[in-house]
Structures are given as structure tokens and as C-alpha cells.
Protein backbone atom coordinates (compact mmCIF):
# COMPACT_ATOMS: atom_id res chain seq x y z
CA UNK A 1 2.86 0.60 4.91
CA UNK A 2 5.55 2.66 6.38
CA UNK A 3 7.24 4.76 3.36
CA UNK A 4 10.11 6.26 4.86
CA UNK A 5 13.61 6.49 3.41
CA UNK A 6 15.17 9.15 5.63
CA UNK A 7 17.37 7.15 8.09
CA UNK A 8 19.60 4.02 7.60
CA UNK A 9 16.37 1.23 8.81
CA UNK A 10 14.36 2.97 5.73
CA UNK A 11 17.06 2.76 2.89
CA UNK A 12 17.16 -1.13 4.28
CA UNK A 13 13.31 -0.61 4.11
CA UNK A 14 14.30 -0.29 0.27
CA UNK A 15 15.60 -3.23 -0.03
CA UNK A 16 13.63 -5.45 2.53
CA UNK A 17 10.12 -4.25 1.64
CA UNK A 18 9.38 -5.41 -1.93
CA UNK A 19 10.46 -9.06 -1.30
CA UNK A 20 8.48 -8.80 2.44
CA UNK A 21 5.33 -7.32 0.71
CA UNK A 22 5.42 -10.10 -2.44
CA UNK A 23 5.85 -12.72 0.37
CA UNK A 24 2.60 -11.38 2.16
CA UNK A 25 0.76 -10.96 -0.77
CA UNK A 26 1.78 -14.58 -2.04
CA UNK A 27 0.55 -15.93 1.70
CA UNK A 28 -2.85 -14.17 0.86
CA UNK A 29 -3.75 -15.86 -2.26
CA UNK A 30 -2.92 -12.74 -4.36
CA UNK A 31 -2.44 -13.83 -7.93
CA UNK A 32 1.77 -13.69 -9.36
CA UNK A 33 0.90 -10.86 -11.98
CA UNK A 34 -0.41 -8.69 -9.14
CA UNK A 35 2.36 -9.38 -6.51
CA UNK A 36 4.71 -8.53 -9.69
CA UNK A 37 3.16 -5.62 -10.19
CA UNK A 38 3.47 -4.61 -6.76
CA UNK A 39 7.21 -5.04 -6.69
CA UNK A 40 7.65 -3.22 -9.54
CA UNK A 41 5.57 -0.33 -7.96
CA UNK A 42 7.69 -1.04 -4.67
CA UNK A 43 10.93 0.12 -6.93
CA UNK A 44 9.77 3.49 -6.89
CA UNK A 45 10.88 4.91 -3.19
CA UNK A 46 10.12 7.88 -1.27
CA UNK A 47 13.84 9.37 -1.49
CA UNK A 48 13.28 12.75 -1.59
CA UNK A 49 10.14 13.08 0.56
CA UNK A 50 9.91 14.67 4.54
CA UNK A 51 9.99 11.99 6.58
CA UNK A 52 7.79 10.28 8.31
CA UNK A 53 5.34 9.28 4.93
CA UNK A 54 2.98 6.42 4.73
CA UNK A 55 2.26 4.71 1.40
CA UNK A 56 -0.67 3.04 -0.13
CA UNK A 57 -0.66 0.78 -2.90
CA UNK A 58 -3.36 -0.83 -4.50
CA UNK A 59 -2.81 -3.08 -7.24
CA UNK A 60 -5.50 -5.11 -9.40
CA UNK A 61 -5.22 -7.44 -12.82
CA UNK A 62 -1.18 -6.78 -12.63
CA UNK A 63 -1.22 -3.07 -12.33
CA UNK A 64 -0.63 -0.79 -9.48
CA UNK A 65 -3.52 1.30 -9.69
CA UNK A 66 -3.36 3.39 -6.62
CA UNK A 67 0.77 3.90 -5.53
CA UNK A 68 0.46 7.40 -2.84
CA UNK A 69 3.08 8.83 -0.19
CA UNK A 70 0.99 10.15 2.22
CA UNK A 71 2.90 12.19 4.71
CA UNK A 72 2.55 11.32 8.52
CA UNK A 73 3.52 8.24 10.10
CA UNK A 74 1.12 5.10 9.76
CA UNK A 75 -1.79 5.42 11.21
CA UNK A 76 -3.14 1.74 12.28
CA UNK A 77 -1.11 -1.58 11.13
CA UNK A 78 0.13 -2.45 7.75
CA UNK A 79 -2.64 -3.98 5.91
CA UNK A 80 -2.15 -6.91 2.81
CA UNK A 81 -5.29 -8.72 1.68
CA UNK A 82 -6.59 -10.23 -1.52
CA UNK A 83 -10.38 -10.32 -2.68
CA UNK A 84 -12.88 -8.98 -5.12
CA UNK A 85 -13.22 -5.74 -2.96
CA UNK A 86 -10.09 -3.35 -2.33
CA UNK A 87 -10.14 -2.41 1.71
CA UNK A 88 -9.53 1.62 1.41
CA UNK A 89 -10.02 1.56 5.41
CA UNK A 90 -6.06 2.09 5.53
CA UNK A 91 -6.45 5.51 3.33
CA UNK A 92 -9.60 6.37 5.30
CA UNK A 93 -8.09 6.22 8.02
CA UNK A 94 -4.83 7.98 7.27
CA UNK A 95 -6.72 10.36 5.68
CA UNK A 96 -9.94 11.07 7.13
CA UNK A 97 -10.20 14.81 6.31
CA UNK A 98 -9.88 13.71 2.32
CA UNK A 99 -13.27 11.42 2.53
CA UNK A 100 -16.55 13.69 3.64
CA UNK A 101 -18.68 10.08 3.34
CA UNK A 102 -18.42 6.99 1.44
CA UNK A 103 -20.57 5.68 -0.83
CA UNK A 104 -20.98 1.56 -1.50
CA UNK A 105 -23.73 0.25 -3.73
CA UNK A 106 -24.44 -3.27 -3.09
CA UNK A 107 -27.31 -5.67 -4.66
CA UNK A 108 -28.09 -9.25 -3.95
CA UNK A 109 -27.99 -12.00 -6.67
């Protein structure tokens, strides 16, 4: 999601975002303790940072266990989903130099 505070749309962004993102994440299925989680996470701004930055935020069992600014404007659309597997293909993407190859192990039951 777009991270920037630097101009008067991001402070709104501030304000706007949290309740936006909780909405999404409630439309999605995600469960209350994780879209609290992610609010709380969302209280913590980029003030401070170069503008443009991106940020990720990943948030499982009600805790926000990935929360990175990543500087440079978003690369691709703003991304909320809910399921048993976290989709990284928003950091990949923004940050292709940082992942040489990705490994997934998966087994049938």
C-alpha cells in the first residue's frame, strides 16, 4: 500500500487508511484480532521518511508480523487477502533485487 506522508493527501492517508484497510480486510474474511492488529500497526506512519515509500504489512494470529517502508512508489496494485498462505508477490515485486529465488515446499495429504 502506498506509505507516503509527505503532502497534504498522505497526512489524510493517516487518517483514512487504517479504517479503509480494516474495512478490506473485514470484506475478505480476515479474522477481528488480525484486522485489529493491523490498525494498530497502521498507527505507526511514515512521517519522517523520503517520499514516495511503499509499505508492507503482514499480519497473522493478531500480530503484525511483517510492518516495512519500502522506498519507491508502489509497484503493482494494493493487495488485501486472507488465507492459510501469506501472498509475498507484493514484496517480490517491489523488491525484486532482495529475493535471488524462492523456495516453497509443498506435500499432498
Amino acid at each position: 500500500m502506498e506509505g507516503s506522508t509527505g503532502t497534504v493527501d498522505g497526512l489524510a492517508n493517516d487518517e483514512i487508511l487504517p479504517r479503509s484497510v480494516a474495512q478490506d480486510m473485514k470484506d475478505a474474511g480476515a479474522p477481528e484480532q488480525d484486522v485489529e492488529a493491523a490498525v494498530a500497526a497502521l498507527g505507526t506512519t511514515a512521517k519522517g521518511l523520503p517520499d514516495p515509500v511503499t509499505r508492507y504489512l503482514l499480519v497473522n494470529d493478531g500480530q503484525a508480523v511483517v510492518n516495512e517502508f519500502l522506498p519507491g512508489n508502489l509497484v503493482g496494485l494494493t493487495v488485501t487477502a486472507t488465507g492459510p498462505i501469506p501472498d509475498v508477490t507484493p514484496l517480490v515485486r517491489h523488491t525484486p533485487e532482495d529475493f535471488a529465488y524462492i523456495v516453497a515446499e509443498v506435500g499432498h495429504h
